[in-house]
N, C-alpha and C. Protein backbone atom coordinates (compact mmCIF):
# COMPACT_ATOMS: atom_id res chain seq x y z
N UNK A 1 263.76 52.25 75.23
CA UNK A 1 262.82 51.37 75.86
C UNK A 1 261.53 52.08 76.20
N UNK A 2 261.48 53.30 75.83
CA UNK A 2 260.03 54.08 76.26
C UNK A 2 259.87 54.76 74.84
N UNK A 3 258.92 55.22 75.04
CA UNK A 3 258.62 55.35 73.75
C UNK A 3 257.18 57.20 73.81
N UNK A 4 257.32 57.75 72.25
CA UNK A 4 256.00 59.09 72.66
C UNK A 4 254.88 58.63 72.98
N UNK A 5 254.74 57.55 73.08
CA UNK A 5 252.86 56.84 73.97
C UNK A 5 252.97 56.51 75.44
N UNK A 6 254.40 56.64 75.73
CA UNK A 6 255.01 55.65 77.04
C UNK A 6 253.79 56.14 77.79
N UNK A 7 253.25 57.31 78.18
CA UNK A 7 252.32 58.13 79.17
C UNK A 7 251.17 57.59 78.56
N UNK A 8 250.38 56.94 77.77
CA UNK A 8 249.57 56.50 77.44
C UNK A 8 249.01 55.78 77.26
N UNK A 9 247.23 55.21 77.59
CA UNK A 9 247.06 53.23 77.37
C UNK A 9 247.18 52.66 78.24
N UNK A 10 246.99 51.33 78.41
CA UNK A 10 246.56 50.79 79.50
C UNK A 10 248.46 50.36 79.74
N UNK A 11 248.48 50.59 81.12
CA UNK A 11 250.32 50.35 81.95
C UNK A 11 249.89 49.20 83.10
N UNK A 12 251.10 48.48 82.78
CA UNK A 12 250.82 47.53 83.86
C UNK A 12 252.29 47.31 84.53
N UNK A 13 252.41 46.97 85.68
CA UNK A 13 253.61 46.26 86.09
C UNK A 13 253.62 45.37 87.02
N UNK A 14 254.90 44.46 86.00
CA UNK A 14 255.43 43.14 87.04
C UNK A 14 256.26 43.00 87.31
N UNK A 15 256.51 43.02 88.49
CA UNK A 15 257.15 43.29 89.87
C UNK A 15 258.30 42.30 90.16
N UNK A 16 259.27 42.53 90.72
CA UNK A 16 259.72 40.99 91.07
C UNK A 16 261.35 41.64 91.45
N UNK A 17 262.05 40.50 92.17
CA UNK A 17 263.31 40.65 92.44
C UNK A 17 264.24 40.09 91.52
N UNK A 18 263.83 39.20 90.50
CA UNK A 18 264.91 39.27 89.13
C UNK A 18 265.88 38.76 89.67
N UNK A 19 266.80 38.08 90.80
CA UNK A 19 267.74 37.54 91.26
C UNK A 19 268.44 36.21 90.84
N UNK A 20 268.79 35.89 89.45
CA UNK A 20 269.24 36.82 88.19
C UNK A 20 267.70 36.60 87.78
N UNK A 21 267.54 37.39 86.12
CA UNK A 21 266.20 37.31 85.88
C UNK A 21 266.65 35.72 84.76
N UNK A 22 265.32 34.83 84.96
CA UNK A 22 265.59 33.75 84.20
C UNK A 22 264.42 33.43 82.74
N UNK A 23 264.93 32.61 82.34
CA UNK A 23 264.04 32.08 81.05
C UNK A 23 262.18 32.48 81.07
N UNK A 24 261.77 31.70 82.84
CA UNK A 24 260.71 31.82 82.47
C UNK A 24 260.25 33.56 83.23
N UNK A 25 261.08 34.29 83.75
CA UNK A 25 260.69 35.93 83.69
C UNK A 25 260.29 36.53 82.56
N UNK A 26 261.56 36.28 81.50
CA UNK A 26 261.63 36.78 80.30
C UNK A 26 260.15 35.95 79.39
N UNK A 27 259.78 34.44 79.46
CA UNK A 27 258.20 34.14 78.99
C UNK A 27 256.83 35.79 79.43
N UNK A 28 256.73 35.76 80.72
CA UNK A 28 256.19 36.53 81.38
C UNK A 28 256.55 38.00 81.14
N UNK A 29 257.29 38.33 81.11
CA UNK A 29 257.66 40.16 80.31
C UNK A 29 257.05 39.68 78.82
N UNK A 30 257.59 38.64 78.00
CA UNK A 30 257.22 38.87 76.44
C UNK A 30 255.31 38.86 76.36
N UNK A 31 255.10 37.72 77.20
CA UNK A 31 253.78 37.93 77.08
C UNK A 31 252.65 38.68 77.84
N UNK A 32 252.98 39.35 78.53
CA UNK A 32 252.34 40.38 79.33
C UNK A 32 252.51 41.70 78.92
N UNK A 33 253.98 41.87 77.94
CA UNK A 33 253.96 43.42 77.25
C UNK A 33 252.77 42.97 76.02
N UNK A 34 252.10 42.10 75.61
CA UNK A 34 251.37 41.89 74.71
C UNK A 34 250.04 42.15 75.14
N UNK A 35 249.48 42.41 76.08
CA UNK A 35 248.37 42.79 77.33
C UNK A 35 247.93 44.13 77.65
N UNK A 36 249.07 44.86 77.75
CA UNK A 36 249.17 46.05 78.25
C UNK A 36 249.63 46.91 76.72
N UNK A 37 249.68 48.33 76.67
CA UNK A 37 250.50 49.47 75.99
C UNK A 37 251.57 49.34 76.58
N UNK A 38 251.80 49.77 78.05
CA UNK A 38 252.99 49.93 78.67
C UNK A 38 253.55 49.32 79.70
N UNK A 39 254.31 48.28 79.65
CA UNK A 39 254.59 47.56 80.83
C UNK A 39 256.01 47.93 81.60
N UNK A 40 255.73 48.15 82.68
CA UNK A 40 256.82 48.50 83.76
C UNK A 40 257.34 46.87 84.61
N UNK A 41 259.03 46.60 84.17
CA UNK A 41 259.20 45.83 84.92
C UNK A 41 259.97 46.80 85.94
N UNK A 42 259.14 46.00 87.59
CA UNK A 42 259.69 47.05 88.66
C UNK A 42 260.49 45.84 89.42
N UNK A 43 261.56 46.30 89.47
CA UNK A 43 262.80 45.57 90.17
C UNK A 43 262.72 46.08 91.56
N UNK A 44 262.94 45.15 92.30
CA UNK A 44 262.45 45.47 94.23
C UNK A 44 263.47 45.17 94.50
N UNK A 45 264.16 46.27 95.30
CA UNK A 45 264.87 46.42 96.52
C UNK A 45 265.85 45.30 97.08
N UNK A 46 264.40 44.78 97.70
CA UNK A 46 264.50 43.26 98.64
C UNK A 46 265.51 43.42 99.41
N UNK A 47 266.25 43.69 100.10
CA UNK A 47 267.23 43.28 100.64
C UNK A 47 267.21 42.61 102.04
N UNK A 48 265.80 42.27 102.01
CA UNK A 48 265.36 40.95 103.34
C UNK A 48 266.18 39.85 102.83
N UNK A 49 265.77 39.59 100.99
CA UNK A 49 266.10 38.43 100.57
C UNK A 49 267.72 38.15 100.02
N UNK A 50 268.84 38.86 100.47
CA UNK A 50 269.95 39.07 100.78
C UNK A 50 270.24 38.03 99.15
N UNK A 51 270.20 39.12 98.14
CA UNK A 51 270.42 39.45 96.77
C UNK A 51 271.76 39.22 96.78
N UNK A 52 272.18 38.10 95.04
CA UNK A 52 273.36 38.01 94.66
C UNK A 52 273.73 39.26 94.06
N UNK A 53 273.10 39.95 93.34
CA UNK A 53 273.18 40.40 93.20
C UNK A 53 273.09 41.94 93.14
N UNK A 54 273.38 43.08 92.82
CA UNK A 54 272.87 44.77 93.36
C UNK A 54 271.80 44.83 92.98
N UNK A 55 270.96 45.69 93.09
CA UNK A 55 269.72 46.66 92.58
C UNK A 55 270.06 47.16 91.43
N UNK A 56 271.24 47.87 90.86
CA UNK A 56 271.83 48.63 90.30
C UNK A 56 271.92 47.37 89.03
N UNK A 57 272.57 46.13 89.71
CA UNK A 57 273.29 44.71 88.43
C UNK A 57 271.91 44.49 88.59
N UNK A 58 270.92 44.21 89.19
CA UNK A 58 269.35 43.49 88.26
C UNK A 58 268.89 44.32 87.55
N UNK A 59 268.90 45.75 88.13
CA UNK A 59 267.96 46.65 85.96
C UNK A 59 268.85 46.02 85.36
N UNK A 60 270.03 46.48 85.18
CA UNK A 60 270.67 46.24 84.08
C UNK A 60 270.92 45.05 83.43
N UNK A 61 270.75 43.77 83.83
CA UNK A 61 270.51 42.44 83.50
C UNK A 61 269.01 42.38 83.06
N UNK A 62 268.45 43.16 83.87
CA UNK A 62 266.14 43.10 83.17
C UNK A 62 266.75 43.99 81.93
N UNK A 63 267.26 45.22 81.72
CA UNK A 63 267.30 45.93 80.98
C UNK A 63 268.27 45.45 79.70
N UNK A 64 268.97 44.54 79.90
CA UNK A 64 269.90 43.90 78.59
C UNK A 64 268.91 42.58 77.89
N UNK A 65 267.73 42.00 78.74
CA UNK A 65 267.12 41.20 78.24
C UNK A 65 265.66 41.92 77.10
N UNK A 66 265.45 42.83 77.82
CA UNK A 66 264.41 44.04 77.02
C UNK A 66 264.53 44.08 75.61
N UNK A 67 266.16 44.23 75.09
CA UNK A 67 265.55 44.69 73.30
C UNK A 67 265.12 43.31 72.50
N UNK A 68 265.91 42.14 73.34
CA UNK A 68 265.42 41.25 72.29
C UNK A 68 263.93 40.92 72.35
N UNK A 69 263.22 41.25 73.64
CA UNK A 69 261.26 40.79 73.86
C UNK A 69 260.79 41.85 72.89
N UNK A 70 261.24 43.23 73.10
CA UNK A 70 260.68 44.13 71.99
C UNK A 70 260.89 44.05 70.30
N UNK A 71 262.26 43.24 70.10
CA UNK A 71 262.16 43.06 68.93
C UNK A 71 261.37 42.19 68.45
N UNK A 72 261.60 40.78 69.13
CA UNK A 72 260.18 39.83 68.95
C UNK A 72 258.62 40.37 69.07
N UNK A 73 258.40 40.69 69.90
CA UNK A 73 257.37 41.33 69.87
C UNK A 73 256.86 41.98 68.55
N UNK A 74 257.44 43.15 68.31
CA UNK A 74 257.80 44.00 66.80
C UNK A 74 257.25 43.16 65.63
N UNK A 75 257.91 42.01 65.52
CA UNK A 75 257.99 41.06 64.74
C UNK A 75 256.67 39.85 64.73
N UNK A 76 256.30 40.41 65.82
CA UNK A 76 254.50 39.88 65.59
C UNK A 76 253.70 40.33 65.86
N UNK A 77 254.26 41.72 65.67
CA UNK A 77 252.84 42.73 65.50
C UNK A 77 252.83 43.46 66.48
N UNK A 78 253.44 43.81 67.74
CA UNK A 78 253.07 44.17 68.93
C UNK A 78 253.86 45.61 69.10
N UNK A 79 253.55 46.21 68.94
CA UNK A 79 254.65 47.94 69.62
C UNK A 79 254.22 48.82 70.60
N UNK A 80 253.52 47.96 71.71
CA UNK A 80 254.18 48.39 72.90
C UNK A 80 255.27 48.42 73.29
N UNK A 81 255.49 49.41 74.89
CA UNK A 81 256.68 49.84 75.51
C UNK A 81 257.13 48.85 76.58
N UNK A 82 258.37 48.73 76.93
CA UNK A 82 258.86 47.99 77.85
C UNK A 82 259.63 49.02 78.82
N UNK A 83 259.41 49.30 80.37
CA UNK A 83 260.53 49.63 80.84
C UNK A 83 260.80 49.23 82.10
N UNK A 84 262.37 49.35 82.13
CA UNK A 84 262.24 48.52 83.41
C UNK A 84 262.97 49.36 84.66
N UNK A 85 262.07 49.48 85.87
CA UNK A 85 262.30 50.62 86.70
C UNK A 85 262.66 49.98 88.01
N UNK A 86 263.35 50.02 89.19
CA UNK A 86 263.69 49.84 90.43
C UNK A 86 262.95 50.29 91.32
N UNK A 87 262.33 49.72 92.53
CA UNK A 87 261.76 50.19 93.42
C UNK A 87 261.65 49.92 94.96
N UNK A 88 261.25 50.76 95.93
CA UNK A 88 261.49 50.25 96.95
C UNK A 88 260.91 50.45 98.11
N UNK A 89 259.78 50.69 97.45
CA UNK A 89 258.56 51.21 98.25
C UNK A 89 257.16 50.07 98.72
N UNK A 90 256.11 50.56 98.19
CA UNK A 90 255.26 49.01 98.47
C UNK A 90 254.71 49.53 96.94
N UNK A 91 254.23 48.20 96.95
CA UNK A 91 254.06 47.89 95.08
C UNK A 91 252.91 48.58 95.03
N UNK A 92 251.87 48.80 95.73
CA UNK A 92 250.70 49.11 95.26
C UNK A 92 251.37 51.24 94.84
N UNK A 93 251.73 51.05 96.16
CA UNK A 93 252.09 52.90 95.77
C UNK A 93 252.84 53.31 94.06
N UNK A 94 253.74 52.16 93.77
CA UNK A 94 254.63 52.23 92.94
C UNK A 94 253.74 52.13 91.71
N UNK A 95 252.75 51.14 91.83
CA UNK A 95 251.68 50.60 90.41
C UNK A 95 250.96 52.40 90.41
N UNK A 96 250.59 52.47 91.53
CA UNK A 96 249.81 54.08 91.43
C UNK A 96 250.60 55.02 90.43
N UNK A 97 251.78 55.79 91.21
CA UNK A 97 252.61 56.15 90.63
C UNK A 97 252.95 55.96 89.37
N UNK A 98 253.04 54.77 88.45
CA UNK A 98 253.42 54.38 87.15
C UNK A 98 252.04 54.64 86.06
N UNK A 99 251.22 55.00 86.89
CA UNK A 99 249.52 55.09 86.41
C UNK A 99 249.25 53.66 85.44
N UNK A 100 249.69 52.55 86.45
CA UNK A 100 249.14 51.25 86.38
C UNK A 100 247.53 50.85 86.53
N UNK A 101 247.38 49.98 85.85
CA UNK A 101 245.54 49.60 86.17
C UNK A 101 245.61 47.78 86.31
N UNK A 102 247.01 47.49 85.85
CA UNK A 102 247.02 46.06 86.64
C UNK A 102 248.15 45.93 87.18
N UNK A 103 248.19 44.72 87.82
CA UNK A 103 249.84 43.72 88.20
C UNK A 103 249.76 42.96 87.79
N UNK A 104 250.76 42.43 87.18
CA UNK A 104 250.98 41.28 86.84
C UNK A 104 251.95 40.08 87.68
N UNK A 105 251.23 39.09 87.69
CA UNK A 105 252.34 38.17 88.65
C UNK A 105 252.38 36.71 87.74
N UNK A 106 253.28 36.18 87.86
CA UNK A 106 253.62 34.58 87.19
C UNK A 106 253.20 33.94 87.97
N UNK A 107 252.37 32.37 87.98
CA UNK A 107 252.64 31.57 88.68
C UNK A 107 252.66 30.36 87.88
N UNK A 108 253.86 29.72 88.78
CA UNK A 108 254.43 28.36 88.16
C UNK A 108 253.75 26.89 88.88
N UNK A 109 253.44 27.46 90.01
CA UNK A 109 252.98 26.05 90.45
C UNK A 109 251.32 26.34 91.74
N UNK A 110 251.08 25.16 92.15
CA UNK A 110 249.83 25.76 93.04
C UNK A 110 250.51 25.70 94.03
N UNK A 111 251.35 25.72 94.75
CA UNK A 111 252.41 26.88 95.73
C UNK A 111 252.79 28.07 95.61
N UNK A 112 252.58 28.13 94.73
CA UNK A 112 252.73 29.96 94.13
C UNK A 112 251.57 30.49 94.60
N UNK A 113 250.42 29.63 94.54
CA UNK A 113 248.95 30.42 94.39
C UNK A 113 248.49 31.01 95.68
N UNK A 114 248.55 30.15 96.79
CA UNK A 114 248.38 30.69 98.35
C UNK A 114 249.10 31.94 98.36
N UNK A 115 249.90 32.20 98.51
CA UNK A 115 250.99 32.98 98.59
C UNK A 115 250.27 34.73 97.85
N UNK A 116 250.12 33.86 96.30
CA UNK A 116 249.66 35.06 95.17
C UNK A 116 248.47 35.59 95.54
N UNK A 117 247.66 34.89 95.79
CA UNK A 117 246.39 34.98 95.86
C UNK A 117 245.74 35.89 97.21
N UNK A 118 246.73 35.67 98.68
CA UNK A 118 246.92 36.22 99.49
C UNK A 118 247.41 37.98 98.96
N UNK A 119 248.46 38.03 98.51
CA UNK A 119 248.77 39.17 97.91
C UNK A 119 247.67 40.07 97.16
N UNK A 120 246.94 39.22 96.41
CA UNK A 120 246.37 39.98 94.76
C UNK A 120 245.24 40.77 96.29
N UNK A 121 244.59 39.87 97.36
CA UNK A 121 243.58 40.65 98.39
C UNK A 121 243.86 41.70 98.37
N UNK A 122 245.09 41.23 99.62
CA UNK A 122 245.76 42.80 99.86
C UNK A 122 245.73 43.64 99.26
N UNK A 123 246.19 43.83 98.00
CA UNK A 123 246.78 45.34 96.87
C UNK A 123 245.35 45.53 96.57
N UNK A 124 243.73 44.52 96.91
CA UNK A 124 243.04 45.08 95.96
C UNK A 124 242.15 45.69 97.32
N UNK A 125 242.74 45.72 98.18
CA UNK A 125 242.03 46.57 99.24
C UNK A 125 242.50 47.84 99.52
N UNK A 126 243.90 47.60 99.07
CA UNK A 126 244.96 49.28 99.30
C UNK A 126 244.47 49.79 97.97
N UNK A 127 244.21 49.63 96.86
CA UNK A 127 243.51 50.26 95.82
C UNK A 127 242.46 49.42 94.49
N UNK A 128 241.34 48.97 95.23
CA UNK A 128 240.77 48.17 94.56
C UNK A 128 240.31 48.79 92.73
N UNK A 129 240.95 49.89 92.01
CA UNK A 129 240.95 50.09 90.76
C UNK A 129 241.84 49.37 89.93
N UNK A 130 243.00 48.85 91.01
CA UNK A 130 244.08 48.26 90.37
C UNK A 130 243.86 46.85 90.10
N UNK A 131 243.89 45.88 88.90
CA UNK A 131 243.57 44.77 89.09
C UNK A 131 244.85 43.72 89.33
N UNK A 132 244.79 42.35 89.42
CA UNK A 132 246.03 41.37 89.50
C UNK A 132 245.58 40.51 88.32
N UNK A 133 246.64 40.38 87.88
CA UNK A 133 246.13 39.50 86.56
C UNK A 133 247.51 38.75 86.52
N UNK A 134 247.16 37.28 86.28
CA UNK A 134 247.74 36.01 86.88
C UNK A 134 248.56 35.31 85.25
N UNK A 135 249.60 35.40 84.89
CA UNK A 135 249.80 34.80 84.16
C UNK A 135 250.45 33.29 84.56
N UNK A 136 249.81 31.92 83.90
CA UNK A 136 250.88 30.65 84.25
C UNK A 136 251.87 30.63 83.53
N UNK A 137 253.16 29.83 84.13
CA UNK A 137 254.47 29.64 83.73
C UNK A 137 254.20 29.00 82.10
N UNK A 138 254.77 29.14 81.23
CA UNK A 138 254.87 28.18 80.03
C UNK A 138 255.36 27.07 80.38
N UNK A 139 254.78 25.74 79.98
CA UNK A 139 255.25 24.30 80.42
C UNK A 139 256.50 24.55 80.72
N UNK A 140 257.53 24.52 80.20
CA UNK A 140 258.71 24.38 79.66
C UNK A 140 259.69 25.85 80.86
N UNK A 141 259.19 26.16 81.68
CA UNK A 141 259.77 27.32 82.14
C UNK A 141 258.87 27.40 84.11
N UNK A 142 258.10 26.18 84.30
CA UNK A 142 257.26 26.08 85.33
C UNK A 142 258.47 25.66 86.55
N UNK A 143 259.26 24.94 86.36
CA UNK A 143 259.99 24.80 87.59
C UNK A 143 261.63 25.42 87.98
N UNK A 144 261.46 26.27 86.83
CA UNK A 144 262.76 27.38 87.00
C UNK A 144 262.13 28.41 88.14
N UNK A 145 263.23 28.85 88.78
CA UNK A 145 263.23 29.61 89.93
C UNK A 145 264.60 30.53 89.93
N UNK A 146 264.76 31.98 90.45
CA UNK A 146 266.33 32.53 90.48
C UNK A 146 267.07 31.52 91.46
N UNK A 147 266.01 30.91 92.99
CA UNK A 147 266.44 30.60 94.02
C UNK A 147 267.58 29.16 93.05
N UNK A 148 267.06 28.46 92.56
CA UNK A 148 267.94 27.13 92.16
C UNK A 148 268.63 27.43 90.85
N UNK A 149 268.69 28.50 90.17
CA UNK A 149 269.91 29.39 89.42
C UNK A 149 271.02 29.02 90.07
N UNK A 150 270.72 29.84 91.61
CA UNK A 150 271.74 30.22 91.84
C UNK A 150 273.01 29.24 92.63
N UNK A 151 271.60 28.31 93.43
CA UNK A 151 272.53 26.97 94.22
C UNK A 151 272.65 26.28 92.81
N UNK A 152 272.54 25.63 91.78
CA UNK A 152 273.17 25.50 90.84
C UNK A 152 274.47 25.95 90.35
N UNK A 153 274.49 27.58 90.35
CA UNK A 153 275.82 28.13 89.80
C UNK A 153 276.60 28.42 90.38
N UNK A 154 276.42 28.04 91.94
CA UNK A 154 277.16 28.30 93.08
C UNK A 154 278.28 27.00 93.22
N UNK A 155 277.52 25.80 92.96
CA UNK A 155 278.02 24.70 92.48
C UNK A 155 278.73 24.10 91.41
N UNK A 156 278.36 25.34 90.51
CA UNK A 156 278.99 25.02 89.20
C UNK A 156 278.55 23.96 88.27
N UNK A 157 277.29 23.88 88.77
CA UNK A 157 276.25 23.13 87.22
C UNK A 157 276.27 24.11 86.17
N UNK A 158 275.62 23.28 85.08
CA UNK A 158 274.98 23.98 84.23
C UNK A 158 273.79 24.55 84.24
N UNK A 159 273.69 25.89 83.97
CA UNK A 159 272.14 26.68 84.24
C UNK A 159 272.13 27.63 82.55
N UNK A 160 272.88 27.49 81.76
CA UNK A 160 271.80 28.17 80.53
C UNK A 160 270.81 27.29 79.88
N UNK A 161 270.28 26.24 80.22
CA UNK A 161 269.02 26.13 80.15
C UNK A 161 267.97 27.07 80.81
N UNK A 162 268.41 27.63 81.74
CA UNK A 162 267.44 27.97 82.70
C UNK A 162 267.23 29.96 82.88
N UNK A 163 268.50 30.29 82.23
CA UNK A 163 268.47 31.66 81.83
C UNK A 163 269.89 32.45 80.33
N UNK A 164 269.60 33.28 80.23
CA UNK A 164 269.99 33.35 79.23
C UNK A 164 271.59 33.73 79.57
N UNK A 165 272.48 33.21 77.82
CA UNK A 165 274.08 32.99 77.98
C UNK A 165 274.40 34.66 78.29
N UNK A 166 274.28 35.62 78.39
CA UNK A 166 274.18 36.65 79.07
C UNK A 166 274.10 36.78 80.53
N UNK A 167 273.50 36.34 80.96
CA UNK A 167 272.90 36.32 82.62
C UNK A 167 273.81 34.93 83.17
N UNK A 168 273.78 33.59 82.24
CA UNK A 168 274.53 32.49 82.85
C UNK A 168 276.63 33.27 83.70
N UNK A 169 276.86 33.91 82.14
CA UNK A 169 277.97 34.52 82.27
C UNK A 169 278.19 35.19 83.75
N UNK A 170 277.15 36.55 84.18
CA UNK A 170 277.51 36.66 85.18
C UNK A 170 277.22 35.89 86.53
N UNK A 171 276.36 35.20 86.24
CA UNK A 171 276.12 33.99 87.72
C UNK A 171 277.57 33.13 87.70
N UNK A 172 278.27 33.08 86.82
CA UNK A 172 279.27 32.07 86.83
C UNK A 172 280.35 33.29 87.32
N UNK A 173 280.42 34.25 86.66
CA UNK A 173 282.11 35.50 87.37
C UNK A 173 281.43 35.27 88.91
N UNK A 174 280.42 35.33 89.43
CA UNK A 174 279.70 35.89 90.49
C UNK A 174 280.55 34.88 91.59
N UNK A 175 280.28 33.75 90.79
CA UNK A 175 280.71 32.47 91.49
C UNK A 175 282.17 31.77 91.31
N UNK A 176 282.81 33.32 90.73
CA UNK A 176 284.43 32.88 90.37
C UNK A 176 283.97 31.61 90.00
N UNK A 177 283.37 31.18 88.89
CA UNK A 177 283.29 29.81 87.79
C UNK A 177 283.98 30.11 86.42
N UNK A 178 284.39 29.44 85.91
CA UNK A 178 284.78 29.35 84.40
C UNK A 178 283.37 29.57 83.69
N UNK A 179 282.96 30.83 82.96
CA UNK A 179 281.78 30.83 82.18
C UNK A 179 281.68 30.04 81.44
N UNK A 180 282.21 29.32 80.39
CA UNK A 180 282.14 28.43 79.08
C UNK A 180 281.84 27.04 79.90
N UNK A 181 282.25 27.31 81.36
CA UNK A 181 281.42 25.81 81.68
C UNK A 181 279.71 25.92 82.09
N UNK A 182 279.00 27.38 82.55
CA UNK A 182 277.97 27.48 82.78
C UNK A 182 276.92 26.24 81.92
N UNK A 183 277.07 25.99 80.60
CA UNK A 183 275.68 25.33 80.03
C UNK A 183 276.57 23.92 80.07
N UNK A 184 277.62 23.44 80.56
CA UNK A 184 278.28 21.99 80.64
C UNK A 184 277.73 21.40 81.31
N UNK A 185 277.57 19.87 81.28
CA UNK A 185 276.83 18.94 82.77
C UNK A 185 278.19 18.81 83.25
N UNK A 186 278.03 18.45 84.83
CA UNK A 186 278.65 17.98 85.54
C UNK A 186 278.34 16.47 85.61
N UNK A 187 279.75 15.68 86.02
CA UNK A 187 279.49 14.50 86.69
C UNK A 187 278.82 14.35 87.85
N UNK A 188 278.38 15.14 88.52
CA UNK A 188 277.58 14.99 89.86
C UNK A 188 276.10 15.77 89.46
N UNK A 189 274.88 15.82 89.56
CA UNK A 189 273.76 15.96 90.04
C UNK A 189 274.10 17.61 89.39
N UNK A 190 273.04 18.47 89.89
CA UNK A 190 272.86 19.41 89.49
C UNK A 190 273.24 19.98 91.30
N UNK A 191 272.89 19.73 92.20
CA UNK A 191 272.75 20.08 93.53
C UNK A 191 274.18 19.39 94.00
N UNK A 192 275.13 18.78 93.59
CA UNK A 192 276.29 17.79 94.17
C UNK A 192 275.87 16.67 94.73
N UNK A 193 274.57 16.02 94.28
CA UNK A 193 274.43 14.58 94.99
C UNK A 193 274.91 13.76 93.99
């Protein structure tokens, strides 16, 4: 996943808690390693936001989704690096450290934007060399969230629409569910109404 340029070219990273990582993360890694030489996905800590999952199980779920963006990628021209690193510090120190010159953040809706936009200030006052650069959700990937992954698979809807049969698998062991039912509808709602 790194590569003899990895130290070289413009590096960017996007940040995020990956709790699992879903469809439209993986939009946002494919098209933001297309931006940058080297993109760092940095997996956070979080443990305010009392994670289904470890630190340890999100690389490795960001990191099992990685070869297929790089092979696509590959395949239209693109050979930049992907890697995906853990962190647990404050992002701006971490972007320093990675010898970043942007961030990248998704936003899916204009509720995202207060929020983002508040943020992009901040980091550009703790190191105004670093820029924020805003990618929108792809139609089709705008109202996926990890947060309704997971009350979904907690419930035992179907969610591989919403992330990949890899990642559905473990949201469903997670949730002692039958995996092969993860992409099934239920007779009830997606939420049990």
């Amino acid at each position: 996943m790194t590569s003899e340029a990895a130290g070289s070219g413009r590096v960017g990273v996007y940040p995020g808690t990956f709790d699992p990582i879903t469809k439209g993360h993986i939009d946002i890694i494919r098209r933001a390693s297309k931006t940058v030489d080297r993109l760092v996905v940095a997996v956070a800590r979080n443990a305010g936001k009392g994670p289904l999952f470890s630190l340890d199980e999100r690389v490795e779920m960001v990191r099992d989704e990685i070869d297929d963006i790089l092979a696509q990628n590959r395949s239209d021209g693109f050979h930049g690096t992907i890697e995906v690193k853990p962190f647990g510090s404050l992002l701006m120190h971490f972007a320093e450290e990675q010898g970043a010159s942007v961030i990248i953040r998704g936003l899916r809706a204009v509720s995202d934007f207060e929020y983002e936009f508040q943020m992009a200030g901040m980091n550009a006052r703790l190191n105004p060399r670093i820029e924020t650069l805003f990618l929108m959700a792809s139609d089709r990937y705008q109202f996926i969230s990890s947060r309704f992954v997971k009350e979904i698979g907690r419930l035992g809807g179907p969610i591989t629409e919403f992330v990949t049969a890899r990642i559905a698998e473990r949201v469903m062991n997670r949730f002692d569910r039958d995996p092969s039912q993860a992409g099934q509808a239920k007779q009830t709602g997606p939420f049990g109404d």
